[in-house]
C-alpha atoms as a PDB file:
ATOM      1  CA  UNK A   1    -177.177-125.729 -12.823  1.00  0.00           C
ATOM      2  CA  UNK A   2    -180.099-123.816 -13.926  1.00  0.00           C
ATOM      3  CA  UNK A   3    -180.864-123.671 -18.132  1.00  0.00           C
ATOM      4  CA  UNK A   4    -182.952-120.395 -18.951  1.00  0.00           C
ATOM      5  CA  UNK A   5    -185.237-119.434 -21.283  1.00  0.00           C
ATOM      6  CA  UNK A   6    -185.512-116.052 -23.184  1.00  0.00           C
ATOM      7  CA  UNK A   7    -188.580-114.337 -23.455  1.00  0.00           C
ATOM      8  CA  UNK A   8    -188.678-110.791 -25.752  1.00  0.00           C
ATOM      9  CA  UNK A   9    -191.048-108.167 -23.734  1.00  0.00           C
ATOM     10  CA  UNK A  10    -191.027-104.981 -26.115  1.00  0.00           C
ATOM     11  CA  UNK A  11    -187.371-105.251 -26.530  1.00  0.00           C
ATOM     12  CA  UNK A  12    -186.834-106.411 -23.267  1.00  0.00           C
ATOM     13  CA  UNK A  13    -184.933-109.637 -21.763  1.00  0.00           C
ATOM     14  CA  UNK A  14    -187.100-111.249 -19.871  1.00  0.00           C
ATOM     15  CA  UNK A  15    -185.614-114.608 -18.379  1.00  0.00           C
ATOM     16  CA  UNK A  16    -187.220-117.340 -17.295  1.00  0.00           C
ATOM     17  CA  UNK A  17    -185.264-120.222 -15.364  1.00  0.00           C
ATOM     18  CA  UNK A  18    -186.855-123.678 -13.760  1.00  0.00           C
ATOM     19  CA  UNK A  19    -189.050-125.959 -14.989  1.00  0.00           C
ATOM     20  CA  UNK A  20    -192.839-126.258 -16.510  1.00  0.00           C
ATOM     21  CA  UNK A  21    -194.023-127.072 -12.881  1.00  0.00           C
ATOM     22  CA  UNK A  22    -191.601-124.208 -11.371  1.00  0.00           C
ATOM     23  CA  UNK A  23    -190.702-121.334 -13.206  1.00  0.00           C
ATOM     24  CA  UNK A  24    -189.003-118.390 -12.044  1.00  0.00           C
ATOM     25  CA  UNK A  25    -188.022-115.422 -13.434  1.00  0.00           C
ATOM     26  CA  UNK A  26    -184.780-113.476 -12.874  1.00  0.00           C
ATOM     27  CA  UNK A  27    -186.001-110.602 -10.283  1.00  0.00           C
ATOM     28  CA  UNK A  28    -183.534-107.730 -12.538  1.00  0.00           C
ATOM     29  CA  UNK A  29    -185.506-108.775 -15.702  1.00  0.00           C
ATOM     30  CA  UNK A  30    -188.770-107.966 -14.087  1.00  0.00           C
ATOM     31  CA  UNK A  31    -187.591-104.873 -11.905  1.00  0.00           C
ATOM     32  CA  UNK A  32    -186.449-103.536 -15.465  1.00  0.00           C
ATOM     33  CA  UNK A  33    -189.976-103.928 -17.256  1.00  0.00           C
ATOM     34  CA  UNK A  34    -191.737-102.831 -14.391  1.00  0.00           C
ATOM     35  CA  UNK A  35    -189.983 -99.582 -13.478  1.00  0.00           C
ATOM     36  CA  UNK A  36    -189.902-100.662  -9.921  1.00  0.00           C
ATOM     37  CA  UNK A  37    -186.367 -99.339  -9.044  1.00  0.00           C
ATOM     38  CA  UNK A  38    -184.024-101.493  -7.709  1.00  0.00           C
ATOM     39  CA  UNK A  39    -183.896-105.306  -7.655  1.00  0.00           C
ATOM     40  CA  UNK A  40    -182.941-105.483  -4.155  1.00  0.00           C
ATOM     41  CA  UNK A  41    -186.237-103.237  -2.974  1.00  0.00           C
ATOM     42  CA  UNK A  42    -188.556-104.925  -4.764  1.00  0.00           C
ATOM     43  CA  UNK A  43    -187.377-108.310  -4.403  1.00  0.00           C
ATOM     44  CA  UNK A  44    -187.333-107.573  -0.315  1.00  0.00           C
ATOM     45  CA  UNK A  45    -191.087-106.561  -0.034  1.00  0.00           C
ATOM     46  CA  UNK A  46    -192.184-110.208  -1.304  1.00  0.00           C
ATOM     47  CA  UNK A  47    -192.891-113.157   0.934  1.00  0.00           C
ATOM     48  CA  UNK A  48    -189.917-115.690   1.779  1.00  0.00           C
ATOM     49  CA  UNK A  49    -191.472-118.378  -0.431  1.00  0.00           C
ATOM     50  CA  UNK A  50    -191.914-115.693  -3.313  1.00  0.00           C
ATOM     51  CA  UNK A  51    -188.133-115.164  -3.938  1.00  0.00           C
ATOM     52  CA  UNK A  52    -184.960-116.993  -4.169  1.00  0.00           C
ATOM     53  CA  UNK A  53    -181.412-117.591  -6.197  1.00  0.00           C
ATOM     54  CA  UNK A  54    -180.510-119.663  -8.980  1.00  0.00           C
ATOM     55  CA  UNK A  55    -177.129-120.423 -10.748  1.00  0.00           C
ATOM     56  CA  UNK A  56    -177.622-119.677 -14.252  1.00  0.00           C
ATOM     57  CA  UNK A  57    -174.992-120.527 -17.066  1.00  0.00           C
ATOM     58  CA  UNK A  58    -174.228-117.213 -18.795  1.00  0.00           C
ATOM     59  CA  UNK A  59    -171.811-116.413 -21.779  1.00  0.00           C
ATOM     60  CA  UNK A  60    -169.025-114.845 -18.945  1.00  0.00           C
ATOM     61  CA  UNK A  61    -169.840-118.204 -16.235  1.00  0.00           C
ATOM     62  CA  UNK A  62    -172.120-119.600 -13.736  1.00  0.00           C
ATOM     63  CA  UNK A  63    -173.855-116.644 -11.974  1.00  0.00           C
ATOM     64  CA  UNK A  64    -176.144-116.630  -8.770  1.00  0.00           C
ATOM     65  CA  UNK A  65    -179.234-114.538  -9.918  1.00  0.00           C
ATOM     66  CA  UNK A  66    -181.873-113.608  -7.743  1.00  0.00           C
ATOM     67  CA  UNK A  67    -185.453-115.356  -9.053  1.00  0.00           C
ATOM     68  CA  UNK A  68    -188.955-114.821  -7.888  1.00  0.00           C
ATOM     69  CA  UNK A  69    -191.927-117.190  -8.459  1.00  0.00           C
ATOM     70  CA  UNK A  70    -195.194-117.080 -10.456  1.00  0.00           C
ATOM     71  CA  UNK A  71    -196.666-115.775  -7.253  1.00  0.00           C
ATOM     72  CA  UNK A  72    -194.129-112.857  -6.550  1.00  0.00           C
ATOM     73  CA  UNK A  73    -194.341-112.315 -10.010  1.00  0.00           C
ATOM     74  CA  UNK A  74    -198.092-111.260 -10.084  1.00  0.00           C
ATOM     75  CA  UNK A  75    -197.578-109.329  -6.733  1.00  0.00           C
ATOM     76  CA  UNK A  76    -194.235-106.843  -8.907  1.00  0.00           C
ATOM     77  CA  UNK A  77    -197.212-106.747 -11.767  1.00  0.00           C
ATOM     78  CA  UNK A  78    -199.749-105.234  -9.113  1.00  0.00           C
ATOM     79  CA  UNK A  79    -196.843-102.679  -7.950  1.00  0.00           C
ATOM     80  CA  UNK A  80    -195.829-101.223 -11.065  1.00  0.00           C
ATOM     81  CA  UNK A  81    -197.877 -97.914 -12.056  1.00  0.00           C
ATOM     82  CA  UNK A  82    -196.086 -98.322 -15.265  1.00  0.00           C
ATOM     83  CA  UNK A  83    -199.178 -98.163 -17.741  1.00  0.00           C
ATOM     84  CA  UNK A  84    -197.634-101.302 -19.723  1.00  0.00           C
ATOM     85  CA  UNK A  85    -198.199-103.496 -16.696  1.00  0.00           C
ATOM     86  CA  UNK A  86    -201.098-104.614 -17.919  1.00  0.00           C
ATOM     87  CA  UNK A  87    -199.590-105.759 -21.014  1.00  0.00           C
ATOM     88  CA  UNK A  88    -196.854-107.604 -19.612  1.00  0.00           C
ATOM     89  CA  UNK A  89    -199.485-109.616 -17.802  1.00  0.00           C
ATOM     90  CA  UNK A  90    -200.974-110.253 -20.590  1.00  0.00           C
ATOM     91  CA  UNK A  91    -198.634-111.195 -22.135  1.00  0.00           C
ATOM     92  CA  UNK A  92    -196.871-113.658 -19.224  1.00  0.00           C
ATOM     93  CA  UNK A  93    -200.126-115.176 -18.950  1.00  0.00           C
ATOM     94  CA  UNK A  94    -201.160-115.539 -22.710  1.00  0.00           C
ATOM     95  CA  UNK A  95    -197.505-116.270 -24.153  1.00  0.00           C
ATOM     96  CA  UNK A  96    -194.971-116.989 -21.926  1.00  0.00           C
ATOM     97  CA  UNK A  97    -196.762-119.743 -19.431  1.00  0.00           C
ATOM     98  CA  UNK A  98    -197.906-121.459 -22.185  1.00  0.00           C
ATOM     99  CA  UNK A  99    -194.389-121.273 -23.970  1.00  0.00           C
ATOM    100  CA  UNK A 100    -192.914-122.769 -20.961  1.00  0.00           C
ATOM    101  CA  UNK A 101    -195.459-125.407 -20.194  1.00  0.00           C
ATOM    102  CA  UNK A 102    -196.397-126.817 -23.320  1.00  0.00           C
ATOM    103  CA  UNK A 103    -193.605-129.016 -23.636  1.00  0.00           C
ATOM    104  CA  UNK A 104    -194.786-130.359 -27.372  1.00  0.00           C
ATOM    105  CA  UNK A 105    -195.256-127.085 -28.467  1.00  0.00           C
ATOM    106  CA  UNK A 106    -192.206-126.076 -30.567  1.00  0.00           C
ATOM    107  CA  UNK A 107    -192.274-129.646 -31.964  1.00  0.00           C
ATOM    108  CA  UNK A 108    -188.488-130.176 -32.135  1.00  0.00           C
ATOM    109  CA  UNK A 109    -186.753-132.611 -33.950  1.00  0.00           C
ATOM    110  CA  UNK A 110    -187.124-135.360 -30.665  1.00  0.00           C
ATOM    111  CA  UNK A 111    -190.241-134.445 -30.397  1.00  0.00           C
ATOM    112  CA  UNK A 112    -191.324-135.275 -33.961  1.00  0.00           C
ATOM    113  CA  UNK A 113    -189.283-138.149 -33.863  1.00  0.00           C
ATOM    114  CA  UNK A 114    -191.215-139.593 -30.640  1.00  0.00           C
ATOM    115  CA  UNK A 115    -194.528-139.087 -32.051  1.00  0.00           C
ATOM    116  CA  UNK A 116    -193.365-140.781 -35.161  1.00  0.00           C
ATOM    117  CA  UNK A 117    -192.440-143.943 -33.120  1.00  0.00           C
ATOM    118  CA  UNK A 118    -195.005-143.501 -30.395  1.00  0.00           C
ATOM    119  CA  UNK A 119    -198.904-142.133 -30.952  1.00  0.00           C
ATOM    120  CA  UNK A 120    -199.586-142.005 -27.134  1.00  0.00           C
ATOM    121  CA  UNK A 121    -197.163-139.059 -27.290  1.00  0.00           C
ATOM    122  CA  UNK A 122    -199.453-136.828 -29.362  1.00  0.00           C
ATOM    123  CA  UNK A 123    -201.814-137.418 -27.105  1.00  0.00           C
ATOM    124  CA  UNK A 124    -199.887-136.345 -24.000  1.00  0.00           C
ATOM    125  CA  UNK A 125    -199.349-133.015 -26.075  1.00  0.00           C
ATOM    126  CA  UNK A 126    -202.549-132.778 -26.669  1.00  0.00           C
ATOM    127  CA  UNK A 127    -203.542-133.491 -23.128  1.00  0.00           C
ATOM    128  CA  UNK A 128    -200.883-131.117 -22.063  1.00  0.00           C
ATOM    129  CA  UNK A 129    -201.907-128.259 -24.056  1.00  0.00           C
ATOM    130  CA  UNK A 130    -205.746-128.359 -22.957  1.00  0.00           C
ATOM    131  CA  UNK A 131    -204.292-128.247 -19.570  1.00  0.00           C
ATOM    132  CA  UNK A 132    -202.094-125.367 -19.792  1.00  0.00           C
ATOM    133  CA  UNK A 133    -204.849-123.430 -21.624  1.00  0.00           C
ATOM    134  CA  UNK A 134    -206.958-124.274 -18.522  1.00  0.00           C
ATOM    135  CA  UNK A 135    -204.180-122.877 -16.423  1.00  0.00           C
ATOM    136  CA  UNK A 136    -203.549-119.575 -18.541  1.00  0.00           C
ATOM    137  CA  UNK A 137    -207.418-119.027 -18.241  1.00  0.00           C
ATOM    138  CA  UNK A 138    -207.079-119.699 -14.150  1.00  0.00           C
ATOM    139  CA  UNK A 139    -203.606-117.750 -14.316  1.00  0.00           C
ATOM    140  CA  UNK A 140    -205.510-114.638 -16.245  1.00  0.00           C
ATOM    141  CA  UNK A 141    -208.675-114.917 -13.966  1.00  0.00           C
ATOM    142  CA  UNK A 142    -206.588-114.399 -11.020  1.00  0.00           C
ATOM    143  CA  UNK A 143    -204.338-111.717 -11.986  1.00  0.00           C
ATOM    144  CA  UNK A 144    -207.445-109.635 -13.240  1.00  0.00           C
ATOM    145  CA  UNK A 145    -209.438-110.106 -10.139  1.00  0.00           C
ATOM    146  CA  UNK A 146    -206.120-108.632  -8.420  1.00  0.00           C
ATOM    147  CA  UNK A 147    -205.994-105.750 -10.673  1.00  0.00           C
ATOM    148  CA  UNK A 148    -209.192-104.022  -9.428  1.00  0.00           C
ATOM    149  CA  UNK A 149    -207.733-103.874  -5.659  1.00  0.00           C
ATOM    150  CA  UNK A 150    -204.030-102.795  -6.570  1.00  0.00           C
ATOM    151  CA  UNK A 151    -205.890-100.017  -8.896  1.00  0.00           C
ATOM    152  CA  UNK A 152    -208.180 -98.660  -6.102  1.00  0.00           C
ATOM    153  CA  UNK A 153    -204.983 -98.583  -3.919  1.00  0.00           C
ATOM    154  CA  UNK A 154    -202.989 -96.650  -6.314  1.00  0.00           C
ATOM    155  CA  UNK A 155    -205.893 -94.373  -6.814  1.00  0.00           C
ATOM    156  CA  UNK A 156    -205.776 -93.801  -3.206  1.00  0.00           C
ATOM    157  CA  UNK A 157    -202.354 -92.842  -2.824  1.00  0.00           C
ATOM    158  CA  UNK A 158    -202.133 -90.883  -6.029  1.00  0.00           C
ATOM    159  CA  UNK A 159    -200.817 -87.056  -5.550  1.00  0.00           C
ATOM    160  CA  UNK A 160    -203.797 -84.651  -4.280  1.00  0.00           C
ATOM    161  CA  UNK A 161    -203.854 -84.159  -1.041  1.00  0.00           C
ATOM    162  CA  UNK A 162    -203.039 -85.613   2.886  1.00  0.00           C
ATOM    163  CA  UNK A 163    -204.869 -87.588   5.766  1.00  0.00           C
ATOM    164  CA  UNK A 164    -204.990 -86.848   9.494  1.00  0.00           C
ATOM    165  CA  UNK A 165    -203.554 -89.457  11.557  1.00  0.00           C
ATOM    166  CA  UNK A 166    -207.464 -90.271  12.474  1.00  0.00           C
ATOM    167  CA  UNK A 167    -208.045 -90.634   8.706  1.00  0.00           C
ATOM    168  CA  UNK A 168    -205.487 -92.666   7.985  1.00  0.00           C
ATOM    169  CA  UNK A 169    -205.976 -95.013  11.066  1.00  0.00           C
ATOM    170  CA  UNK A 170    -209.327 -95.954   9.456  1.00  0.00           C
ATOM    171  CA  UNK A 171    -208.256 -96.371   5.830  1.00  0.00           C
ATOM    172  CA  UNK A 172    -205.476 -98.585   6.409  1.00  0.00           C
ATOM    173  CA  UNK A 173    -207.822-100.585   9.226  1.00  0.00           C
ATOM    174  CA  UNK A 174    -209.762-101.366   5.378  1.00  0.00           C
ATOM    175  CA  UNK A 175    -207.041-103.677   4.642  1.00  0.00           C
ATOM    176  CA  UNK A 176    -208.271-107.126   6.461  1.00  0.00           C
ATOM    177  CA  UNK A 177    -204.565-107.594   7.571  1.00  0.00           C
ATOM    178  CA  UNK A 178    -204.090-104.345   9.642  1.00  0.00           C
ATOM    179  CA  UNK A 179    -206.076-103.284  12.326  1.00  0.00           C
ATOM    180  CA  UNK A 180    -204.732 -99.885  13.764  1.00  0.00           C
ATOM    181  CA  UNK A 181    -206.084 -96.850  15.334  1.00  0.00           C
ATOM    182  CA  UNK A 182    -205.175 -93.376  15.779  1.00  0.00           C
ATOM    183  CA  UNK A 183    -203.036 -93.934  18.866  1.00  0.00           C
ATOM    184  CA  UNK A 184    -201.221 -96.530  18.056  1.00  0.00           C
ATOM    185  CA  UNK A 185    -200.435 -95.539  14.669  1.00  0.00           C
ATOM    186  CA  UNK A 186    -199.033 -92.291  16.406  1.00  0.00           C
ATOM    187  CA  UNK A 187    -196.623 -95.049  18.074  1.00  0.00           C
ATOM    188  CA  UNK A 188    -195.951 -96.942  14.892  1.00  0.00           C
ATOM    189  CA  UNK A 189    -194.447 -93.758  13.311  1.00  0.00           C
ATOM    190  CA  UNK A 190    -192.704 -92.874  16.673  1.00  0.00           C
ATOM    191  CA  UNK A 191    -191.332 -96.404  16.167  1.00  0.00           C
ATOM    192  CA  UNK A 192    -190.215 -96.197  12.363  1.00  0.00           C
ATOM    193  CA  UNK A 193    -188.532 -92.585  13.577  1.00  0.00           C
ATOM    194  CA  UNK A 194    -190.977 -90.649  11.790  1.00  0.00           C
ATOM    195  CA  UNK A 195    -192.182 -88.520  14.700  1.00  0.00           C
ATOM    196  CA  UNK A 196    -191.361 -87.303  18.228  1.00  0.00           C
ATOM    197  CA  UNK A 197    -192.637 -86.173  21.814  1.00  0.00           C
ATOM    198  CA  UNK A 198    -192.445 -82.577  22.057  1.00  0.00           C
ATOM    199  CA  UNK A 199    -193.211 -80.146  25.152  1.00  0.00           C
ATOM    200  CA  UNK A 200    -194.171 -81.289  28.522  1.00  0.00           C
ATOM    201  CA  UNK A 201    -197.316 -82.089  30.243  1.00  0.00           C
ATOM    202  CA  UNK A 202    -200.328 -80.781  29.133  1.00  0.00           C
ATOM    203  CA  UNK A 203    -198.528 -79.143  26.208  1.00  0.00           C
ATOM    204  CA  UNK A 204    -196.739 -82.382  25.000  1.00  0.00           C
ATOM    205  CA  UNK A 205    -197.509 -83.634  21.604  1.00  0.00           C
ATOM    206  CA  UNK A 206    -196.247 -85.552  18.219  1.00  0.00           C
ATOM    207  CA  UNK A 207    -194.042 -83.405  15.691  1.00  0.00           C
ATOM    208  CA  UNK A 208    -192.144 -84.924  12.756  1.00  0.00           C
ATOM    209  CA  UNK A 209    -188.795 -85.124  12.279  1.00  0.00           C
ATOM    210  CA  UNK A 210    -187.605 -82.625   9.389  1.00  0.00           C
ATOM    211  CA  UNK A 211    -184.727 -85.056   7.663  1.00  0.00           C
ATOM    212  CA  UNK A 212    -186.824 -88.231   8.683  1.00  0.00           C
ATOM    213  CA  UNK A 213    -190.415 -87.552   7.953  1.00  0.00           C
ATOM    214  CA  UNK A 214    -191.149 -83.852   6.373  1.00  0.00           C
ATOM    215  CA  UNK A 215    -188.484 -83.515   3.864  1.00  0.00           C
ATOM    216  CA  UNK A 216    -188.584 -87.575   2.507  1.00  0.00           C
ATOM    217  CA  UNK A 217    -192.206 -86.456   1.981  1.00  0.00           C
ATOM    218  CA  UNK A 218    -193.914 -89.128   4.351  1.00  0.00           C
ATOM    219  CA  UNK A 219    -195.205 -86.210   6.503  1.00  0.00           C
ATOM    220  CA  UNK A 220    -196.218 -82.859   6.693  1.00  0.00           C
ATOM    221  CA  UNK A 221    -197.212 -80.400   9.106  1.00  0.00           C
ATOM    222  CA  UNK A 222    -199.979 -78.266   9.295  1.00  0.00           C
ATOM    223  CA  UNK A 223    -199.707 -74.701  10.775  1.00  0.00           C
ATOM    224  CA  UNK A 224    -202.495 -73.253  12.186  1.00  0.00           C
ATOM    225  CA  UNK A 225    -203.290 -69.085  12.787  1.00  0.00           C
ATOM    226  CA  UNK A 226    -201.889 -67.799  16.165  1.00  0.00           C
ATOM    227  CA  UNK A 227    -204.520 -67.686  19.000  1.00  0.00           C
ATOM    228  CA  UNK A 228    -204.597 -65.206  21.947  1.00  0.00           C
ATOM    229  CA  UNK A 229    -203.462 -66.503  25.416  1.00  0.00           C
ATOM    230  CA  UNK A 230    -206.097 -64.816  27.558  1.00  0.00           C
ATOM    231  CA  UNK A 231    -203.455 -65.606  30.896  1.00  0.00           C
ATOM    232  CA  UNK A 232    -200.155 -63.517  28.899  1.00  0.00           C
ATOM    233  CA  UNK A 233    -202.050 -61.471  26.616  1.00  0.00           C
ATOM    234  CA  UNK A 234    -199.674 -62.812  23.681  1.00  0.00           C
ATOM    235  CA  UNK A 235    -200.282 -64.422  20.465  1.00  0.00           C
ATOM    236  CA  UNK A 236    -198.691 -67.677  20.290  1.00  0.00           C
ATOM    237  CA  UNK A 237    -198.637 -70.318  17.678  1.00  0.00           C
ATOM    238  CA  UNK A 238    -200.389 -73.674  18.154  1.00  0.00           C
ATOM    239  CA  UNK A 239    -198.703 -76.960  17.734  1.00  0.00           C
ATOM    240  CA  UNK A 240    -198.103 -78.208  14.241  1.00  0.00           C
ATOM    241  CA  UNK A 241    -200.757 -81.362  13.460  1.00  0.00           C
ATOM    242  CA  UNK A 242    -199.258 -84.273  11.743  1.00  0.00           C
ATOM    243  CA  UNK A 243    -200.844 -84.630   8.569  1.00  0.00           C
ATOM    244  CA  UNK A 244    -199.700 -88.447   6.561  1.00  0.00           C
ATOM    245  CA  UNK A 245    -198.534 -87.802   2.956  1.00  0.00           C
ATOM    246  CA  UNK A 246    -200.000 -90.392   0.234  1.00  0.00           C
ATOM    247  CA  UNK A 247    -196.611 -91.302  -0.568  1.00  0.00           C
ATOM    248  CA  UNK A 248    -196.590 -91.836   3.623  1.00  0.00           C
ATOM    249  CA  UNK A 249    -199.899 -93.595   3.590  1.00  0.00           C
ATOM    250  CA  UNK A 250    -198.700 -95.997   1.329  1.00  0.00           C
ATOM    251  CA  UNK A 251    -194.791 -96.791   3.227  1.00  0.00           C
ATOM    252  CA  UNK A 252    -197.025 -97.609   6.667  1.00  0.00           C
ATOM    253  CA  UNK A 253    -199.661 -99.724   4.305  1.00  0.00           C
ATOM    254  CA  UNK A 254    -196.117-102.036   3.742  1.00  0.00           C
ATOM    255  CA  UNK A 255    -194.634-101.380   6.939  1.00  0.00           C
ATOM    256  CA  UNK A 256    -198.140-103.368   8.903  1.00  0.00           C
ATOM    257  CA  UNK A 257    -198.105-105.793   6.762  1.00  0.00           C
ATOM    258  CA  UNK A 258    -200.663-104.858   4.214  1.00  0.00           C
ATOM    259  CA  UNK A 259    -201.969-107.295   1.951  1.00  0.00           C
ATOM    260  CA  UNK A 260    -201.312-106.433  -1.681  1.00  0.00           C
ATOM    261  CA  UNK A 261    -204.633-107.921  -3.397  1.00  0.00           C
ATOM    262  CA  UNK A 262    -206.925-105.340  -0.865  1.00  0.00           C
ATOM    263  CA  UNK A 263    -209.081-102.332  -2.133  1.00  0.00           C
ATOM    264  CA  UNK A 264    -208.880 -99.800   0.119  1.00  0.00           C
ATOM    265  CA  UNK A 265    -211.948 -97.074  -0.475  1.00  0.00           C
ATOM    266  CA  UNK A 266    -212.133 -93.882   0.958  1.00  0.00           C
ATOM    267  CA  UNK A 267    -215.509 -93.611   2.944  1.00  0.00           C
ATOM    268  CA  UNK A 268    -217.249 -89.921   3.657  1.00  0.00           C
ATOM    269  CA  UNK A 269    -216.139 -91.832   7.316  1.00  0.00           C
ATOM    270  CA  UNK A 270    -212.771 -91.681   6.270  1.00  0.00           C
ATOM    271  CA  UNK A 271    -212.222 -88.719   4.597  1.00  0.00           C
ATOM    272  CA  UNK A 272    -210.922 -85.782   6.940  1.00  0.00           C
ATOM    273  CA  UNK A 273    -211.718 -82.490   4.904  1.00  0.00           C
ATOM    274  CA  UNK A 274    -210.170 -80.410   7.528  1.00  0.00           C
END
């Protein structure tokens, strides 16, 4: 049975089960303060060893909750566009991790009593609490020097504007863990059911399913004027191109496996302003 700790986030329950060495925090808690939608999505893009379940004692019984770690906690942080992000991992880092690990803190009544009857305690609370500053320092230092990369990435797939499949082939090939050019990301989305062969021969190429691809907003199409066929004497309209959405860009970036502490930057290389 798992005993749980209550943290107060800007009126939000934030709980924290485990131990000093362990703790985990109840994946609902931190879906809620982040804005990231539901607990089942966001627990499912982190790592096997990053999530888990824990029976916690609550007022109506034992309960299996889901939990994720320190480490899947700092990758939700990076997720969240929520502008209080920031704040809440500040504040984990600053309030709560120290709350949790310095067991002498709070003094309680035992804990009085002990150092009463026993000096080498105050100095394991002492020597506890230089540590855990030492760790909130490492535990800060890290999450800021993830911050940078998650904000260039949400810069990148901000609203403004599309890639071609060429483009985006060589922005997510930026992220060390994907490596992906513009032919075989034409098979990736033909694998997810994003696109389609369409015609024959020398007229064969990629269009996007409508319910799939174009109307989820992952893809869009891009019509081009009507050129003469010299051979008929008829106007006829070109195929569509495939032009990758940010909100697209950003579902394949998961989908290969992208790693979540990579800046991705736009090069002149990269950009397609066609």
């Amino acid at each position: 049975m798992t005993e749980l700790q209550k943290f107060d986030f800007h009126g939000n329950a934030v709980r924290v089960a485990g131990g000093a060495d362990e703790p985990r925090w109840v994946a609902a808690d931190v879906a809620a303060v982040l804005g990231l939608g539901r607990t089942h999505d966001m627990v499912r893009s982190l790592d096997e060893d990053e999530r888990g379940t824990d029976t916690i004692r609550t007022p109506s019984g034992d309960q299996e909750m889901t939990t994720i770690t320190e480490s899947g906690l700092y990758s939700c942080i990076l997720r969240s566009r929520r502008p209080e992000a920031k704040d809440f991992k500040r504040w984990i880092t600053r309030e709560v991790l120290p709350a949790i690990r310095r067991h002498g803190a709070y003094l309680t009544q035992p804990t009085v009593e002990q150092i009463l009857t026993d000096p080498d305690t105050l100095i394991k609370l002492a020597t506890d609490l230089k540590h855990e500053r030492e760790r909130a320092t490492h535990a800060e230092t890290r999450a800021n020097s993830l911050e940078a990369p998650a904000r260039s990435w949400t810069h990148l797939a901000a609203p403004g504007g599309d890639f071609s499949v060429s483009a985006a082939a060589k922005t997510l090939s930026r992220d060390p863990e994907i490596e992906i050019g513009r032919d075989r990301l034409f098979r990736h989305m033909h694998a997810l059911g994003w696109i389609f062969r369409h015609g024959e021969g020398r007229r064969a190429h990629w269009e996007a399913y409508q319910d799939k691809a174009i109307k989820t907003g992952r893809l869009a199409h891009k019509l081009s004027a009507p050129f003469l066929n010299e051979r008929t004497q008829e106007f006829e309209a070109p195929a569509p191109t495939i032009r990758i959405t940010p909100k697209g860009l950003g579902e394949l970036h998961r989908s290969l496996g992208g790693s979540d502490q990579t800046a991705l930057y736009l090069s002149d290389e990269a950009i397609d302003h066609s």
